[in-house]
Every structure is written in C-alpha cells, then in structure tokens.
Protein backbone atom coordinates (compact mmCIF):
# COMPACT_ATOMS: atom_id res chain seq x y z
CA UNK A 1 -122.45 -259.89 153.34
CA UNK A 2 -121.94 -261.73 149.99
CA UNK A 3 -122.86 -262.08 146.46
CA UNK A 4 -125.29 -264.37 145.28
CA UNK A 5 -126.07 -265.70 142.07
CA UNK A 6 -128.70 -267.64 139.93
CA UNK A 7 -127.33 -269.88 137.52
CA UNK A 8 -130.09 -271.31 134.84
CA UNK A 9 -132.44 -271.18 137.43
CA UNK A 10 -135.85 -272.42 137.11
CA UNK A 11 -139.70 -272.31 138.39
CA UNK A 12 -142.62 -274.01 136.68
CA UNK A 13 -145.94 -274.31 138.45
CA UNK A 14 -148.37 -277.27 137.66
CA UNK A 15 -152.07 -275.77 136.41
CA UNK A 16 -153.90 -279.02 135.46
CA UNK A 17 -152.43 -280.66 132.24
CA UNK A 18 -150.59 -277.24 131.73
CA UNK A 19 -146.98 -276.42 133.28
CA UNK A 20 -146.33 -272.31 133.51
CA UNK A 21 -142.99 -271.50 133.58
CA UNK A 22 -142.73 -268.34 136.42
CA UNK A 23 -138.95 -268.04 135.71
CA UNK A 24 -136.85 -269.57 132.92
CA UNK A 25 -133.15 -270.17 132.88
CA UNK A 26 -132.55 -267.15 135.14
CA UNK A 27 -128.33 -265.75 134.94
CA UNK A 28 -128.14 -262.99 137.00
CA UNK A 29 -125.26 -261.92 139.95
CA UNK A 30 -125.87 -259.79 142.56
CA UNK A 31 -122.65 -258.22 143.77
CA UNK A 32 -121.37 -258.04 147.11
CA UNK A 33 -122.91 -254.89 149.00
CA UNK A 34 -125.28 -254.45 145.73
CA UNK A 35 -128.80 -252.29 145.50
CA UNK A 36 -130.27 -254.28 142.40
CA UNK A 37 -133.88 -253.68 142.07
CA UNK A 38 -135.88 -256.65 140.07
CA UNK A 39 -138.33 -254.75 138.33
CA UNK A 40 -141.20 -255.81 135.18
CA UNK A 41 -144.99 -256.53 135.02
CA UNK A 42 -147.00 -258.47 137.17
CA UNK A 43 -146.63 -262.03 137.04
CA UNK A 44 -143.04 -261.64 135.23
CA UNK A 45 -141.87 -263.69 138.29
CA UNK A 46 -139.99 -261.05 140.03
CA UNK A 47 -141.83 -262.50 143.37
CA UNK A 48 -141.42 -266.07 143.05
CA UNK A 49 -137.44 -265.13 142.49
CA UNK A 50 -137.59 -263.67 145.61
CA UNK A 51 -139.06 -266.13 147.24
CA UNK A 52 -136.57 -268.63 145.92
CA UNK A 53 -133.84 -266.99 147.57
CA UNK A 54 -136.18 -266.85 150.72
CA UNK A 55 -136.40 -270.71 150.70
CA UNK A 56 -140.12 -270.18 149.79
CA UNK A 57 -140.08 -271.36 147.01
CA UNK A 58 -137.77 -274.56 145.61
CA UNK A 59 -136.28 -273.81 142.24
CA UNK A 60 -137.34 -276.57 139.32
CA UNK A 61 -133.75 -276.40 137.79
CA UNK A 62 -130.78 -274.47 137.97
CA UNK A 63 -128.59 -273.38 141.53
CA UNK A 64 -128.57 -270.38 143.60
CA UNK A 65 -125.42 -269.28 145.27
CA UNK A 66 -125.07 -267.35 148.22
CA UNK A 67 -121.15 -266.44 148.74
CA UNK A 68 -119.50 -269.69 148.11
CA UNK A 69 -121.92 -272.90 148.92
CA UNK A 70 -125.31 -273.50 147.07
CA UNK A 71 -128.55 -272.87 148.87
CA UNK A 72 -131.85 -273.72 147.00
CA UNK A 73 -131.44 -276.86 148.82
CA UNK A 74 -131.51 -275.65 152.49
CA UNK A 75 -134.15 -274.89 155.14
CA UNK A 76 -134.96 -270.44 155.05
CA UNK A 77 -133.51 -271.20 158.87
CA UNK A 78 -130.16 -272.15 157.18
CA UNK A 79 -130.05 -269.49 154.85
CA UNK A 80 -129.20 -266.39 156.80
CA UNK A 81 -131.43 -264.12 154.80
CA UNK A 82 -134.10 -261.71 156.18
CA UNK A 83 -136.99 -260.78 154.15
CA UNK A 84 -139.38 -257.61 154.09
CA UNK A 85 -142.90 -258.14 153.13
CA UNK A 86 -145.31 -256.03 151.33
CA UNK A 87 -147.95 -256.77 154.20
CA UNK A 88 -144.92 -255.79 156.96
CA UNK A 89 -146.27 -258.90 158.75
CA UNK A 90 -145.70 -257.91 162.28
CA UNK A 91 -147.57 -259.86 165.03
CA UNK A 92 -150.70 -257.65 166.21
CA UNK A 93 -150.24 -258.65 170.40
CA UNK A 94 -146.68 -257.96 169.98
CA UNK A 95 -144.83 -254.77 170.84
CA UNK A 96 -142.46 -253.43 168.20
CA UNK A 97 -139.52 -254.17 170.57
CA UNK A 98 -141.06 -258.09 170.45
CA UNK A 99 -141.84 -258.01 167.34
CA UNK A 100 -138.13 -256.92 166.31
CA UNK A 101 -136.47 -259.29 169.14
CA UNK A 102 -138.70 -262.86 167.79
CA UNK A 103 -136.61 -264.34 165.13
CA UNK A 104 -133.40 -263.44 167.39
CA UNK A 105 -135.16 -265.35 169.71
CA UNK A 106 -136.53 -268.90 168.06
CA UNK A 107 -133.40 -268.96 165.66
CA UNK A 108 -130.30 -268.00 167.87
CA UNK A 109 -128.94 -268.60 171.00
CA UNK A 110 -127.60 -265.09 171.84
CA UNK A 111 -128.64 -264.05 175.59
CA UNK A 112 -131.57 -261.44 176.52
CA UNK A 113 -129.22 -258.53 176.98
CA UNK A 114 -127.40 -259.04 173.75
CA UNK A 115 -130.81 -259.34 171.78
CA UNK A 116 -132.36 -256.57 173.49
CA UNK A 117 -128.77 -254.24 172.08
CA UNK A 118 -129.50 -255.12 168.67
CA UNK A 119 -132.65 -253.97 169.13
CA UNK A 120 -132.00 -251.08 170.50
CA UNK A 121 -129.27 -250.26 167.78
CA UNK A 122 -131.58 -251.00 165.38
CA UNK A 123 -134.31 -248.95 166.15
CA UNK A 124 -131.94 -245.94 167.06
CA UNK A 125 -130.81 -246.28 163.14
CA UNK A 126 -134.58 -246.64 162.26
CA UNK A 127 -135.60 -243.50 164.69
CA UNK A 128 -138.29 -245.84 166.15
CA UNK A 129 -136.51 -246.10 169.79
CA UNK A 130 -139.68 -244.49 170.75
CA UNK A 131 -142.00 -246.75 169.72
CA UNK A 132 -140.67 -250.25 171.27
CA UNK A 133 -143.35 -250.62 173.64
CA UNK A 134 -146.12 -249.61 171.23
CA UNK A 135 -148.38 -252.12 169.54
CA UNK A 136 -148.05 -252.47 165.40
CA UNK A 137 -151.84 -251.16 165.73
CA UNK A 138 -151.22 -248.12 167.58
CA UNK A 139 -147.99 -246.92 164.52
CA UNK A 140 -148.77 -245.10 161.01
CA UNK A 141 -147.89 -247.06 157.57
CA UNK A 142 -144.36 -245.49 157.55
CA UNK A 143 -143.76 -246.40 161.12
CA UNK A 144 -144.82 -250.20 160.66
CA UNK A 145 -142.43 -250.36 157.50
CA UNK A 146 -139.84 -248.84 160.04
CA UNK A 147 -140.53 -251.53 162.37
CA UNK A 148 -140.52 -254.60 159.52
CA UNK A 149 -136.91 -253.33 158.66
CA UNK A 150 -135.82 -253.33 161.84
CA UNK A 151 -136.87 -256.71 162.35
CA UNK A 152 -134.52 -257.66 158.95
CA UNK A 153 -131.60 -255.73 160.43
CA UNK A 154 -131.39 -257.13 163.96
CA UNK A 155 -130.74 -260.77 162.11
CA UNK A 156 -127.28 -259.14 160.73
CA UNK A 157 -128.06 -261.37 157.55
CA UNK A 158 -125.54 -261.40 154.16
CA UNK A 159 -128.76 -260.41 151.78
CA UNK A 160 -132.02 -258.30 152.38
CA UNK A 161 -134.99 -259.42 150.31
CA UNK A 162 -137.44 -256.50 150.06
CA UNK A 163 -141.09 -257.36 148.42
CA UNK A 164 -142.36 -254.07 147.34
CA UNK A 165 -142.00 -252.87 150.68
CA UNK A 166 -143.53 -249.34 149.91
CA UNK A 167 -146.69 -250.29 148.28
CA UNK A 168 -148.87 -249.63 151.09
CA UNK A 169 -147.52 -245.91 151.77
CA UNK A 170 -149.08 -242.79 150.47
CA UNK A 171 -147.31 -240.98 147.50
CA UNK A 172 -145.34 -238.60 150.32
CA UNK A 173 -144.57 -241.10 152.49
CA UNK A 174 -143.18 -243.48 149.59
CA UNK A 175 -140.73 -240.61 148.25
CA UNK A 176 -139.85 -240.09 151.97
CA UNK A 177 -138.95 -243.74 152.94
CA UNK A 178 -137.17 -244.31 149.12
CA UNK A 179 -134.63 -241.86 150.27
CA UNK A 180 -134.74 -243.34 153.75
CA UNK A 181 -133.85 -247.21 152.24
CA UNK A 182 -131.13 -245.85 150.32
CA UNK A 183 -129.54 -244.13 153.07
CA UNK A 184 -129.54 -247.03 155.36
CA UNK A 185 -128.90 -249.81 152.90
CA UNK A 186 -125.52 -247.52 152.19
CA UNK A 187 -124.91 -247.52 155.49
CA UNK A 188 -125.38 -251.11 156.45
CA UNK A 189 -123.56 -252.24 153.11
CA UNK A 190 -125.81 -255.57 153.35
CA UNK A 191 -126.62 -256.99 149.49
CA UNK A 192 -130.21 -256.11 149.06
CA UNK A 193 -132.53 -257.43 146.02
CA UNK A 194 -135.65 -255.03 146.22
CA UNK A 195 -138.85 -256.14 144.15
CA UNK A 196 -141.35 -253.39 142.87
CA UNK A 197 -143.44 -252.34 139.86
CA UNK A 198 -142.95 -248.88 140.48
CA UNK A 199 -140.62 -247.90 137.66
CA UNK A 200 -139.77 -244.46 139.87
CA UNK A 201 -137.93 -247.04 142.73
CA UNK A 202 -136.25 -248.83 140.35
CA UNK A 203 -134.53 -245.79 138.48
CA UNK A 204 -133.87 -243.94 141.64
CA UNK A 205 -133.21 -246.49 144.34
CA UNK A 206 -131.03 -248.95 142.45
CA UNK A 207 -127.31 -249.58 141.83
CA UNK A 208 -128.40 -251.73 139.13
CA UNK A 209 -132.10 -252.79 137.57
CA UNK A 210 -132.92 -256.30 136.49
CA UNK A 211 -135.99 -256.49 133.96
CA UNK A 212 -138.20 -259.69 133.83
CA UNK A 213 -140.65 -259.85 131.41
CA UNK A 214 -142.86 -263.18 131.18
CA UNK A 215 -140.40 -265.04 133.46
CA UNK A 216 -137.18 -264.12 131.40
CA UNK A 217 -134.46 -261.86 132.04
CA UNK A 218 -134.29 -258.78 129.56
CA UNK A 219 -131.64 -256.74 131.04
CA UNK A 220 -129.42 -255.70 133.57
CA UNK A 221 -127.79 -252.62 134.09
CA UNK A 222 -127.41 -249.37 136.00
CA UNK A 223 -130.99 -246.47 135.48
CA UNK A 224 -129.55 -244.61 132.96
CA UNK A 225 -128.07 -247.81 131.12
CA UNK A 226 -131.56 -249.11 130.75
CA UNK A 227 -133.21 -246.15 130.35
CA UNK A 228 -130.83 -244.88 127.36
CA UNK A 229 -129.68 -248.06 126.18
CA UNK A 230 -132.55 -250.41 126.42
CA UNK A 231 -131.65 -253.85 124.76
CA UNK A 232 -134.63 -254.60 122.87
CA UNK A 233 -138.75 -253.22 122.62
CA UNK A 234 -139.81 -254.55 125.79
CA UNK A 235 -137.34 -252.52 128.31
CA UNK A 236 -137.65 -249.40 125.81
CA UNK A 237 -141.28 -249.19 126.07
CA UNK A 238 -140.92 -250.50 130.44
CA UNK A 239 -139.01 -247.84 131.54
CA UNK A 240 -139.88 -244.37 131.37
CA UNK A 241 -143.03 -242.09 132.13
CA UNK A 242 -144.39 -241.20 130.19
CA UNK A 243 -143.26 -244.38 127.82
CA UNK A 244 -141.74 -244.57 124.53
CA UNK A 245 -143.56 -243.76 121.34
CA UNK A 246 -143.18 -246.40 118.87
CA UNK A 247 -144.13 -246.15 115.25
CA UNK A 248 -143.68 -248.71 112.76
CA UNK A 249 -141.14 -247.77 109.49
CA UNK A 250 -139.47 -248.75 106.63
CA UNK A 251 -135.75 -247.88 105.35
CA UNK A 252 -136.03 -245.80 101.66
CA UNK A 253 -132.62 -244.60 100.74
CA UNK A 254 -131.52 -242.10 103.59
CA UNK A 255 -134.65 -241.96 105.11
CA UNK A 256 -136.86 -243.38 107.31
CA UNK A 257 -140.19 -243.50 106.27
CA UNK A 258 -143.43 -243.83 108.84
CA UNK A 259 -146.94 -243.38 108.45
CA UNK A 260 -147.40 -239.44 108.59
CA UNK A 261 -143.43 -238.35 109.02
CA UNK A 262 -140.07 -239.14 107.74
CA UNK A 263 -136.57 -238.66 109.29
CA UNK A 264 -133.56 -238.40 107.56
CA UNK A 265 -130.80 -240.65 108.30
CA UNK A 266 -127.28 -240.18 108.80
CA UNK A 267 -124.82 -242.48 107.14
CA UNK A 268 -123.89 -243.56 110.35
CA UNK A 269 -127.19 -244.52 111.26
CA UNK A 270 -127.56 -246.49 107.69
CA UNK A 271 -125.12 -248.87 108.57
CA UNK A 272 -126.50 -249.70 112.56
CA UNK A 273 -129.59 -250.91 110.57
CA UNK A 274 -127.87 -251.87 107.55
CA UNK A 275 -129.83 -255.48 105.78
CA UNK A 276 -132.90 -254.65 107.80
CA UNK A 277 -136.05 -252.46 106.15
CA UNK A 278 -139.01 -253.18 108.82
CA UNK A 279 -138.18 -251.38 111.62
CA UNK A 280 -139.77 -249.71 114.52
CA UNK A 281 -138.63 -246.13 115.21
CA UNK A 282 -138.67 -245.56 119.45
CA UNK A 283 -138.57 -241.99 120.49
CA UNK A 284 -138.76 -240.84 124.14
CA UNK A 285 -141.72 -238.01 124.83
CA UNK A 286 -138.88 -235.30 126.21
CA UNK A 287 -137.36 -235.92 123.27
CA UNK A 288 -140.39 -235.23 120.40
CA UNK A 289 -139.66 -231.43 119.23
CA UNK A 290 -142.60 -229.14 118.84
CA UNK A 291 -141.68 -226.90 115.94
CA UNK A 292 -142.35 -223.37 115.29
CA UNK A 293 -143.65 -224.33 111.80
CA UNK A 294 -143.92 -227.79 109.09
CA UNK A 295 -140.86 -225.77 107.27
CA UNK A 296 -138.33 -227.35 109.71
CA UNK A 297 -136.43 -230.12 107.91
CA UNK A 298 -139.07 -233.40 108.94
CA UNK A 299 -141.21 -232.01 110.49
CA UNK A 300 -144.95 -232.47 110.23
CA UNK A 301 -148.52 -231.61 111.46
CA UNK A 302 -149.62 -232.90 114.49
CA UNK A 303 -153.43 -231.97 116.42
CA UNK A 304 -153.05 -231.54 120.33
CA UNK A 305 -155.77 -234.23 121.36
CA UNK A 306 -154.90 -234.00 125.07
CA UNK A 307 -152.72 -231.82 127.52
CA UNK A 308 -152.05 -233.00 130.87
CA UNK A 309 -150.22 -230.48 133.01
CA UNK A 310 -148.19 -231.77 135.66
CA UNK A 311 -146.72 -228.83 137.35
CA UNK A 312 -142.83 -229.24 136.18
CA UNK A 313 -143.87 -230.56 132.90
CA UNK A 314 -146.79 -231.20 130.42
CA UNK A 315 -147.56 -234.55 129.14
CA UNK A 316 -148.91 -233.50 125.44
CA UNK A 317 -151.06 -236.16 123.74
CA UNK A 318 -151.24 -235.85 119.83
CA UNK A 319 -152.40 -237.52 117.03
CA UNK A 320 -150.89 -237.04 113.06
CA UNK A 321 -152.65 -234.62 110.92
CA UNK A 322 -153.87 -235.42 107.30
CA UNK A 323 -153.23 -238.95 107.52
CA UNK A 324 -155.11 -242.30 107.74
CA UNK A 325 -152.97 -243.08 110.74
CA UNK A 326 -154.90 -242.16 113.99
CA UNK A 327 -151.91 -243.64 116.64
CA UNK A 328 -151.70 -241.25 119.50
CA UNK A 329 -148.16 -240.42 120.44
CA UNK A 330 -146.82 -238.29 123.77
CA UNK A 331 -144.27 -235.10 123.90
CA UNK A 332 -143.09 -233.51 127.39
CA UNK A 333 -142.72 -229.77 127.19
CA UNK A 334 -141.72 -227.40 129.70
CA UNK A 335 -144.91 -227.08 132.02
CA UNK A 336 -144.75 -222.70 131.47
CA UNK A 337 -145.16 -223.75 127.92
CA UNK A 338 -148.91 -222.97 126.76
CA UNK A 339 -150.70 -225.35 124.32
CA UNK A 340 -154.36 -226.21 123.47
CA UNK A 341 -156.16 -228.90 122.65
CA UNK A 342 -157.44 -229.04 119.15
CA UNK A 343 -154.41 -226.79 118.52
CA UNK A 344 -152.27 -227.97 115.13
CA UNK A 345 -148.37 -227.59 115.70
CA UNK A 346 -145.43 -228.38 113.62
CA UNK A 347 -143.50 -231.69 115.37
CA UNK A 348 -140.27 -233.60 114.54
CA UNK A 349 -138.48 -236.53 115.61
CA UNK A 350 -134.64 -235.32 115.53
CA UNK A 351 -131.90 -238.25 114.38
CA UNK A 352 -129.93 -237.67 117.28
CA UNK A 353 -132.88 -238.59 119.75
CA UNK A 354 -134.64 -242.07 118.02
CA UNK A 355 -134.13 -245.57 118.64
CA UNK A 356 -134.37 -248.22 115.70
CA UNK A 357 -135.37 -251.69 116.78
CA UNK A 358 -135.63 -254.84 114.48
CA UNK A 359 -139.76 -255.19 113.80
CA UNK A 360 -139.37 -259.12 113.99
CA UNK A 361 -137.32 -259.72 116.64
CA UNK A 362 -137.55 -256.44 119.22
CA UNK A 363 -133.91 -256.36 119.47
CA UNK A 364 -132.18 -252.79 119.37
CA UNK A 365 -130.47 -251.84 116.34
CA UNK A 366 -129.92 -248.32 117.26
CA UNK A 367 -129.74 -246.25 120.59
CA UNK A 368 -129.76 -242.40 120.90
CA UNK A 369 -126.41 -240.84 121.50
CA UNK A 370 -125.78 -239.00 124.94
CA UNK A 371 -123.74 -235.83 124.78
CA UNK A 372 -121.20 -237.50 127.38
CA UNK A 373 -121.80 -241.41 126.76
CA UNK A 374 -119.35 -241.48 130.18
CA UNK A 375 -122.74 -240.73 131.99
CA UNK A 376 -123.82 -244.16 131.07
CA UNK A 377 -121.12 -246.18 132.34
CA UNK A 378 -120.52 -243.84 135.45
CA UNK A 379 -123.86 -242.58 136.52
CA UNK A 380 -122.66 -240.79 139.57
CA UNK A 381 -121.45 -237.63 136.61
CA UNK A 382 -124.77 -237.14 135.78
C-alpha cells in the first residue's frame, strides 16, 4: 500500500488544429489505505486520470507519485497497480480460476502452487471458490464483477483503480455489490481510486469524493463535506438528488429579494455576503418548507405542477404563483404526505437552510448551518 499523488498534472489531446485539455493542473493526494471516489460529468476527465495512473495514458505535464518515486514515466508492468474495468474484461476460453491466475503468470515468477493459493484466497474472500472452473460465459453480471476483482486482488498491488465497475449491474445487484466493495476494500486496506457518475457511489462508498468538472478539480472532501459545504455552484448543483434549486437574487437591506419570494436575512448572514448584491440563493429540495398558509413570515404561493412519489419520499415539482417567473423548483416531503397537482400551497425558503453563492464567479459565500457542524468533519457521528 501507499499514497499517491498528482502534482500539476496534465492531459491535452490533439483534435486537428485544436488541443482539448482532458485534465488541467490536477493537485490531489490520495492517502495511504484511502476510498476516494473521482466523481463529475462525462468527459470531466475522471477516466483519462485513471488511466494515467494505469500507465494508459502519459500525462502532458505535471508528476504522479506513487509512495516515494515518480511513475508517469514507467511501463503499467512497473507500476504495481491493478485495474478494474467497466467491461470486466475477462478472457471468454478462460476459466475464472485462469482468468484470475494470468497476470500472476506473464508478470511474476512465483511457482504454480503459490499462484494457484492466491487464487484460492482470493476467491474464498470473493465467495466465488465455486466458480473457478466455470467459463466468464456461463456466470451472472455480479459474478463476472466478482471474478474481475479477484483478478486485481491476487496481484497484491499498493493502489486499486476501479472504472465504474458497477455500471453494468441491475439496480439490486449495484446496491448489493456497493456494500460488498466497501467491505472488502476495508478489509484489504489497499488505496483504491474508484471512478463513477453515479452520485449514490460516491456519497456512500467513499472516504473522500473528488469532483472534476471540465477537466479541473472542484473539490475534495468527505460526502457530507461536499454535500453541505459545497465550494462553489458547480458541486452544489452535482451532488444531491434531487439537485439544488437555484434562483437568482439581489441583496435589499435585510433581505434577499428573488423573483416571486423574499427571505429575510440575519445580520450574520449580511456580513458572509457583505460588498456583493447579485447573488444566487441555493436551497436543497428536503429543505424547501411547505407552509400551512402565505401568513408564515416569507412565505409565498407556489402551484404543484408535478408529484413524483417515490415510496420513502415525494419529489414535488412547483412553479411560483402570480408571477412572470415560470422556473420550476423541487421540495421532498414525507412520502405519507398527500398533495395534488394543480394544488396551490404556501412555501418558504427558511435562513437557516439556503446557500448564497457569488452570481459572477460561482464561488460560495454562504453554506447552511448543521445542528452539530462536528458531523462534517467526523462523518462517522452522523
């Protein structure tokens, strides 16, 4: 095991006349033993970071560091790193105990009977002890994955590289192996950098997220850091489903003033955003309240355009009342909670709950409070 860092790493690709920068002046560490899950949009570059590391890829500028010597310049063979694709990539004429035993094989020069016990350790972690004389096309989705880790954990290698590993599985099957990744990546301790989409795998599975956005690094920190604490627009309106609402306003006096609503402001809350009157008010759907009546202190008339039920919870899609602004925002009630479309309810956006971020630049001004901010930096309380 060991920690590995990029430092002002760099990846341009040639298109014609035109250079596109996949990853710019990347700073990140991965610690020791970490979980960190790269996580942003397609094409952000969280792949072709991944395959850097791999030796897929050669980096344009900048070093990566694996422990204590720089690799970007040596052969994957040199690297000791094991990757998991997306695809699983297991050889079809192979069975799953040759599949898992081939890399031991060409790259080492341990002996049959000491390849053939890592194997057999490995699948008895992976439960697939069973299976090591089947053929990849005779095993379900879950049980190829199984089968592509277990190839990665027979090397014994300092970092795991996972390429959205779980995008092939079935919804079930996905929640299933999540849990099933965590449990063994705990287990084996190895540093792990896991690359997905899926915002629910990077909240849950993670020790720490990294968000890339167009190639550059946007934040890094534990789920709830980035999820209560976002840094600027782009990781407040990533993270989270539903996503943030945002709405566009202006600072008059104690108040902030939007198209359709106001919210009064504290005079703490004057002084986070103090020198700056464009603004754009964030506010996360559990935390829009749905009033008994407009008499509440700011609150205001909403219509129920759409309600999506979801079991738990109901997804609530409304749109301001009596005003020229027709922007559809998103509450999350309690899913016993009864409401109708076409229905007209009282709403407010509570001062305790909103996030202010600077309209020109994106950069947060000011974050919601948490009951227990310790929850933050120790997410384990929560």
């Amino acid at each position: 095991m060991a920690a590995l860092s990029f430092n002002r790493t760099t990846k341009t690709f040639s298109d014609g006349n035109d250079e596109i920068v996949a990853v710019d002046e990347l700073d990140l560490e991965i610690r020791d033993g970490e979980f960190l899950v790269l996580v942003g949009p397609s094409g952000c570059g969280k792949s072709t970071t991944l395959r850097m590391v791999a030796g897929l890829e050669s980096p344009t500028g900048g070093t990566i560091v694996l422990g204590d010597r720089e690799i970007q310049h040596l052969t994957p063979q040199e690297r000791d790193i094991a990757m998991v694709f997306q695809s699983y990539a297991l050889y079809p004429h192979m069975s799953v105990r040759g599949n898992m035993a081939y890399g031991l094989q060409k790259s080492t020069d341990l002996s049959d009977d000491e390849i053939d016990n890592r194997v057999r350790t490995a699948a008895d972690t992976l439960d697939i002890v069973d299976l090591l004389d089947r053929k990849p096309g005779e095993l379900s989705g879950g049980q190829q994955q199984r089968v592509a880790l277990g190839r990665a954990i027979v090397r014994d290698p300092e970092v795991f590289l996972l390429d959205e590993p779980l995008a092939n599985l079935d919804a079930k099957l996905r929640a299933q192996m999540r849990t099933e990744l965590q449990q063994l990546q705990d287990e084996l301790g190895t540093t792990t950098i896991y690359v997905t989409h899926d915002q629910t795998e990077a909240m849950s599975m993670s020790d720490r997220i990294a968000i890339l956005n167009a190639g550059e690094l946007q934040q890094v920190g534990t789920p709830l850091e980035c999820y209560h604490q976002p840094e600027n627009v782009f990781v407040a309106g990533f993270i989270g489903e539903p996503s943030m609402n945002f709405f566009d306003v202006t600072v008059a006096d104690d108040r902030l003033v939007g198209d359709g609503f106001e919210v009064s402001l504290s005079e703490e809350s004057r002084e986070s955003v103090s020198g700056t009157e464009e603004l754009v008010l964030g506010i996360r759907p559990e935390d829009v309240v749905i009033t008994e009546s407009t008499d509440e202190p700011d609150a205001f008339e909403a219509s129920i355009n759409v309600v999506e039920p979801y079991g738990d919870e109901n997804a609530v899609h409304m749109q301001f009342a009596d005003t020229t602004n027709d922007s559809d925002f998103v509450a999350s009630i309690e899913g016993m909670r009864r409401l109708k479309e076409g229905e007209t309810v009282g709403v407010s956006f509570p001062e305790e709950s909103i996030h202010l971020f600077d309209a020109e630049s994106g950069e947060a001004l000011r974050n919601r409070r948490l009951e227990d901010e310790a929850h933050i930096e120790n997410p384990e309380a929560v």
